[in-house]
C-alpha atoms as a PDB file:
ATOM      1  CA  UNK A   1       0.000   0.000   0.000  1.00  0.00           C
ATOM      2  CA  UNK A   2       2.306   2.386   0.939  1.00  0.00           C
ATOM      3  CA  UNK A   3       4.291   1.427  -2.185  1.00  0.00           C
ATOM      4  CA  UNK A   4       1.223   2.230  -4.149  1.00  0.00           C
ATOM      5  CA  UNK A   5       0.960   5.746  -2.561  1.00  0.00           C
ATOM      6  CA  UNK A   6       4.557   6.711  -3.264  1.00  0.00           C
ATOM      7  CA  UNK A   7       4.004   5.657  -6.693  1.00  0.00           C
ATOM      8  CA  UNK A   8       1.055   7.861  -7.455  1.00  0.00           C
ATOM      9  CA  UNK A   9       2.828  10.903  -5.414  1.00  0.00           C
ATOM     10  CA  UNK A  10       5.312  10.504  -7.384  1.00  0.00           C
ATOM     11  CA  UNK A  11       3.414  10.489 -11.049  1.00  0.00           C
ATOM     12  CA  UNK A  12       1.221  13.321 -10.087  1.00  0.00           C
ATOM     13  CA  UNK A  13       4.410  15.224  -9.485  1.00  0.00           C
ATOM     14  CA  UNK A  14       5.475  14.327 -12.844  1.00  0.00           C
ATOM     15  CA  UNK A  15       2.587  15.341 -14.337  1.00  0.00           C
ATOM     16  CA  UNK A  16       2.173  18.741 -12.608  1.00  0.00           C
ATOM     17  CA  UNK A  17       5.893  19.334 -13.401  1.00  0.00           C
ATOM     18  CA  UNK A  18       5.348  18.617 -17.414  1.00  0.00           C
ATOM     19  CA  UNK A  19       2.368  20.919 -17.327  1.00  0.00           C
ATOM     20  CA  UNK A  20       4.394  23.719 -15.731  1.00  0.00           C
ATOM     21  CA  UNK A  21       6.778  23.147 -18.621  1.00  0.00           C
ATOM     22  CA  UNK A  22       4.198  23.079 -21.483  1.00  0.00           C
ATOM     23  CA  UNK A  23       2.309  26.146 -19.630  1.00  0.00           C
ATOM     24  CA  UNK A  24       5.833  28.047 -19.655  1.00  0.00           C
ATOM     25  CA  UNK A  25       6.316  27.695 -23.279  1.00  0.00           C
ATOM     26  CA  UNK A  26       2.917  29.055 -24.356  1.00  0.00           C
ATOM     27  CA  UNK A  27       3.733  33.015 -24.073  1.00  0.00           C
ATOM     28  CA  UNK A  28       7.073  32.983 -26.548  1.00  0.00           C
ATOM     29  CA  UNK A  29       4.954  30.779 -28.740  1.00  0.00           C
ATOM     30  CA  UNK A  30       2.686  32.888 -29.035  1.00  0.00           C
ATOM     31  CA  UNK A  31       4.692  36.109 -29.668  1.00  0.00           C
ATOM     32  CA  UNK A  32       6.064  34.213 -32.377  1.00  0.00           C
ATOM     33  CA  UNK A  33       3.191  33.552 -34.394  1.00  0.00           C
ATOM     34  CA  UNK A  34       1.969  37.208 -33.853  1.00  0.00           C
ATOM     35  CA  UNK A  35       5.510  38.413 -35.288  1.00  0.00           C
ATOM     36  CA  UNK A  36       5.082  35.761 -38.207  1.00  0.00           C
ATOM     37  CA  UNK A  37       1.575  37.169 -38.786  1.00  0.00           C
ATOM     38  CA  UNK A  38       2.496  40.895 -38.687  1.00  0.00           C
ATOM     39  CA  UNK A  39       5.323  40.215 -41.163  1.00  0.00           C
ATOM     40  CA  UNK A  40       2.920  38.606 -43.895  1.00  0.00           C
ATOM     41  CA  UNK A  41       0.913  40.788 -43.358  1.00  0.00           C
ATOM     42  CA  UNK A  42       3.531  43.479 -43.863  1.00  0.00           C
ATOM     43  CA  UNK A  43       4.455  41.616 -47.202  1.00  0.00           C
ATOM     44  CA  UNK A  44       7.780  41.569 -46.069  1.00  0.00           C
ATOM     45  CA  UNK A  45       8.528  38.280 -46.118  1.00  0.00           C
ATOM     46  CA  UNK A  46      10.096  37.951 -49.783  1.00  0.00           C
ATOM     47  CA  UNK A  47      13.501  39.238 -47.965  1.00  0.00           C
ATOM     48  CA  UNK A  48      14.718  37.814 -44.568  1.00  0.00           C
ATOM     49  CA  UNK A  49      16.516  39.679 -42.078  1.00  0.00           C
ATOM     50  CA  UNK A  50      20.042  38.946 -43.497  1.00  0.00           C
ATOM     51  CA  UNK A  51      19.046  40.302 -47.086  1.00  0.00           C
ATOM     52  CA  UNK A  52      17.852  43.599 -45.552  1.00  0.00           C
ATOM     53  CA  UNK A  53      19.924  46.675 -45.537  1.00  0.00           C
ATOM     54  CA  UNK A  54      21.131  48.425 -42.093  1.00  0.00           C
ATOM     55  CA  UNK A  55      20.989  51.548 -40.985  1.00  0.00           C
ATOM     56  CA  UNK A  56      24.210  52.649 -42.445  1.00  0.00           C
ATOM     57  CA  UNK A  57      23.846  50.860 -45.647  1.00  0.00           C
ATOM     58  CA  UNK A  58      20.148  52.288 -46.660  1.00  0.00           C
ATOM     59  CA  UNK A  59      21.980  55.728 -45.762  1.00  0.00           C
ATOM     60  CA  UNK A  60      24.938  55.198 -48.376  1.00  0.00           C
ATOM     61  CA  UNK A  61      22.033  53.833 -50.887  1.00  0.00           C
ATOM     62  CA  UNK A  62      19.877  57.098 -49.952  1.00  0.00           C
ATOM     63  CA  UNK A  63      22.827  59.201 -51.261  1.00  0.00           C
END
């Protein structure tokens, strides 16, 4: 019996541990679909970030 009781302790601590986990991960998942979203619909998504021009370079471009 008491084997028993240690055994579901121990499970529902699992279980409340991978929640915590899964629950922890929701926010930055879900920051990263809104920044997905705003860039289509920004139609900026032909380029990527490494293709765009910095600061310094769309001022020598500018003239």
């Amino acid at each position: 019996m008491t084997l028993f009781v240690l055994a579901s302790f121990g499970c529902l601590t699992l279980l409340l541990t991978q929640i915590s986990e899964v629950l922890s991960k929701v926010p930055p998942i879900i920051r990263a679909w809104r920044r997905v979203q705003n860039e289509l619909r920004r139609g900026d998504h032909d380029r990527s970030a490494a293709d765009r021009p910095g600061p310094e370079e769309a001022a020598e471009e500018g003239g």
